[in-house]
N, C-alpha and C. Protein backbone atom coordinates (compact mmCIF):
# COMPACT_ATOMS: atom_id res chain seq x y z
N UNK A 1 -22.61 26.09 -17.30
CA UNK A 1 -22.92 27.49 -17.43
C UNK A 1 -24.41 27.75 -17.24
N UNK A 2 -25.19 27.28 -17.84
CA UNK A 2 -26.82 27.03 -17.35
C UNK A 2 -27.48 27.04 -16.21
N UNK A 3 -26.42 26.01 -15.50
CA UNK A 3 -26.43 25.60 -13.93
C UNK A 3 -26.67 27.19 -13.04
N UNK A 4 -25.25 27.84 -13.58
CA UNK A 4 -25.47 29.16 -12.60
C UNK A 4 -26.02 29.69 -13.11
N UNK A 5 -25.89 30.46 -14.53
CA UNK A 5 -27.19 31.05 -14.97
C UNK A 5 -28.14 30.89 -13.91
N UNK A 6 -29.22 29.87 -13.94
CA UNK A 6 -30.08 29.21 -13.30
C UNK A 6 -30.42 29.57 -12.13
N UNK A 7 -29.37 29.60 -11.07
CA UNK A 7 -28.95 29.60 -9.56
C UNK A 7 -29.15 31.02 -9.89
N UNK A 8 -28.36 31.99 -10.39
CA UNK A 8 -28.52 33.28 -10.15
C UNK A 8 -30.21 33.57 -10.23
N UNK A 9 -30.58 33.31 -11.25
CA UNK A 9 -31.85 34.00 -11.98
C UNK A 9 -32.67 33.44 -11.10
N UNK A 10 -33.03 31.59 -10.05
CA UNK A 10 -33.23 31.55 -9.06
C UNK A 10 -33.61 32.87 -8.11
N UNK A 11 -32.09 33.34 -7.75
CA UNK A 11 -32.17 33.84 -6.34
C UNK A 11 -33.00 35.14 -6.54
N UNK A 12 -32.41 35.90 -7.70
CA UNK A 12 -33.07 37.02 -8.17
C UNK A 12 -35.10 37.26 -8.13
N UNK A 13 -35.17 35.64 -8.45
CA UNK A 13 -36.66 36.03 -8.37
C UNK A 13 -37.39 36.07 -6.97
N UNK A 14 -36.39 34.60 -6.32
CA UNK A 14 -37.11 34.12 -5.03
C UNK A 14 -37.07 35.46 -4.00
N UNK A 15 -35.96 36.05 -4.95
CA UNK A 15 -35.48 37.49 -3.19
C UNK A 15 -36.56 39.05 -3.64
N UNK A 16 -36.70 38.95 -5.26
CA UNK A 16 -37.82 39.92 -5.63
C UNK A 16 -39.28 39.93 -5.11
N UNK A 17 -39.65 38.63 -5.12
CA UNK A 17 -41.03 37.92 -4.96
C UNK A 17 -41.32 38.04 -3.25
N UNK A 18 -39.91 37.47 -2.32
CA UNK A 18 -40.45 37.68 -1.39
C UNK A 18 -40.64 39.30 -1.01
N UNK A 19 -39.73 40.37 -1.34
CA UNK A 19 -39.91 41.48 -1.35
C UNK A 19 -40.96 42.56 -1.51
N UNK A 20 -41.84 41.87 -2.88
CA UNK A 20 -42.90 42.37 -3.12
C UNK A 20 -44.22 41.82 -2.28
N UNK A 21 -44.06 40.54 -1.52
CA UNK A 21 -44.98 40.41 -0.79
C UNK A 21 -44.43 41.15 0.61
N UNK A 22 -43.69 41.74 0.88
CA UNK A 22 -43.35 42.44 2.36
C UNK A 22 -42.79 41.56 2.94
N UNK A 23 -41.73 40.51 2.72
CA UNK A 23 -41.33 39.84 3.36
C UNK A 23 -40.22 40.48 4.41
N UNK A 24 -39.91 40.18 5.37
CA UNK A 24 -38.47 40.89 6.12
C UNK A 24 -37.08 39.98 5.39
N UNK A 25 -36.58 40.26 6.42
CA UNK A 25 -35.07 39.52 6.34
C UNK A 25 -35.18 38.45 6.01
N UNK A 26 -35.36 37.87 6.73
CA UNK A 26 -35.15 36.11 6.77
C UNK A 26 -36.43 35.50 5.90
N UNK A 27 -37.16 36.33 5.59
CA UNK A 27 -38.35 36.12 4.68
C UNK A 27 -37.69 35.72 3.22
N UNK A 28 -37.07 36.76 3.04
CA UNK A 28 -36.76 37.41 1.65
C UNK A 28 -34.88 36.59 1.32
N UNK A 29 -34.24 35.95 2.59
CA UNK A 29 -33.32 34.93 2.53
C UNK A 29 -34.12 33.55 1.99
N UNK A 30 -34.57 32.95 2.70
CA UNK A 30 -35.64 31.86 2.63
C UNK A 30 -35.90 31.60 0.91
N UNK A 31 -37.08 32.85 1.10
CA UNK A 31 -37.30 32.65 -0.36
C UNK A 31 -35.82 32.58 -1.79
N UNK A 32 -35.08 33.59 -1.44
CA UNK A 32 -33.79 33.69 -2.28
C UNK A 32 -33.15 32.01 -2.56
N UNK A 33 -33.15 31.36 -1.29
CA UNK A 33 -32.07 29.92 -0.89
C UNK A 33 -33.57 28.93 -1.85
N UNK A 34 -34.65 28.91 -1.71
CA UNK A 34 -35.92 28.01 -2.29
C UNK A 34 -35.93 28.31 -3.65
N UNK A 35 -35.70 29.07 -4.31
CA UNK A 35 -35.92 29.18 -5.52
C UNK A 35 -34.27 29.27 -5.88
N UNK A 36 -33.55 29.51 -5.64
CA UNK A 36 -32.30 29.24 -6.12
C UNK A 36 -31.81 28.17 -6.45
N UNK A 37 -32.22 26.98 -5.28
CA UNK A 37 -32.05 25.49 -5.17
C UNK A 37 -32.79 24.85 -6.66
N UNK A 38 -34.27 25.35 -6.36
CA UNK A 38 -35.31 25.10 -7.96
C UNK A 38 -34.55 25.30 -9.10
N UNK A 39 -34.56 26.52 -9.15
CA UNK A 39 -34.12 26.93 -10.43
C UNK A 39 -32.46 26.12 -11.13
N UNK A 40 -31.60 25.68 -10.24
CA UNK A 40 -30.41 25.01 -10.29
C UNK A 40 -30.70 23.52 -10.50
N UNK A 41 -32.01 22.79 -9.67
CA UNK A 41 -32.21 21.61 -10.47
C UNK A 41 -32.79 21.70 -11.90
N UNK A 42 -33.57 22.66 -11.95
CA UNK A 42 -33.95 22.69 -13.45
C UNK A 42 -32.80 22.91 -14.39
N UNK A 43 -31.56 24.03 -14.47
CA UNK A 43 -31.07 23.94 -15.17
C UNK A 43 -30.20 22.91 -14.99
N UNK A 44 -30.27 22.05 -14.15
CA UNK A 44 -29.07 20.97 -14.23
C UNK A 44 -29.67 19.73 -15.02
N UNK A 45 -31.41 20.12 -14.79
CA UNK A 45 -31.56 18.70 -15.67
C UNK A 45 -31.72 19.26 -17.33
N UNK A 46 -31.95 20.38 -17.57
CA UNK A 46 -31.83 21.27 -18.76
C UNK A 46 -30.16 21.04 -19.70
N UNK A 47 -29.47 20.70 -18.47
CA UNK A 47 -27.98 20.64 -19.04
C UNK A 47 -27.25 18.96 -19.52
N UNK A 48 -28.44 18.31 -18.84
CA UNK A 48 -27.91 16.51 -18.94
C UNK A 48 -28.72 16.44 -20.34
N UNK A 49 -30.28 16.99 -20.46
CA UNK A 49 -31.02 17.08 -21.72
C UNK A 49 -30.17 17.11 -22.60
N UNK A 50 -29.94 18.57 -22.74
CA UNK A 50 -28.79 19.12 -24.18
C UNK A 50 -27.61 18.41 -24.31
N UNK A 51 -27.08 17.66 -23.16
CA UNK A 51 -25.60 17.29 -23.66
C UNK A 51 -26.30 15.80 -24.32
N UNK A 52 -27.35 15.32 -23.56
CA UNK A 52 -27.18 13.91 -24.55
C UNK A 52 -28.08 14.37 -25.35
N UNK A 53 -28.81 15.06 -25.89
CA UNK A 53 -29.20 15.15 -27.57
C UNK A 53 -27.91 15.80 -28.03
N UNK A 54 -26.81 16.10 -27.56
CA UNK A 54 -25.86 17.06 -28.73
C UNK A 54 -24.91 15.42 -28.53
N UNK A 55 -25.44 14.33 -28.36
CA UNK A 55 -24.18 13.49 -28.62
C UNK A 55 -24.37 12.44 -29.41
């Protein structure tokens, strides 16, 4: 659940960020797919963390 969490809140920033710099289309894809990817390894290693301290 983290994982997507993660992935969403990813894409949300990478596609805001490129937006606010004036990115176009494929600007503002790019950025969405780069920080989506980020944000999904983080919560995936966020999710191996918590399961082995909860064991």
């Amino acid at each position: 659940m983290i994982v997507i969490g993660a992935a969403i809140l990813g894409v949300l920033i990478g596609a805001l960020t490129a937006r606010r710099r004036g990115g176009r289309l494929a600007d503002i894809l790019q950025y969405a797919a780069g920080y989506g990817i980020a944000f999904t390894l983080l919560g995936l290693f966020a999710t191996i963390v918590i399961e082995r301290l909860a064991a």
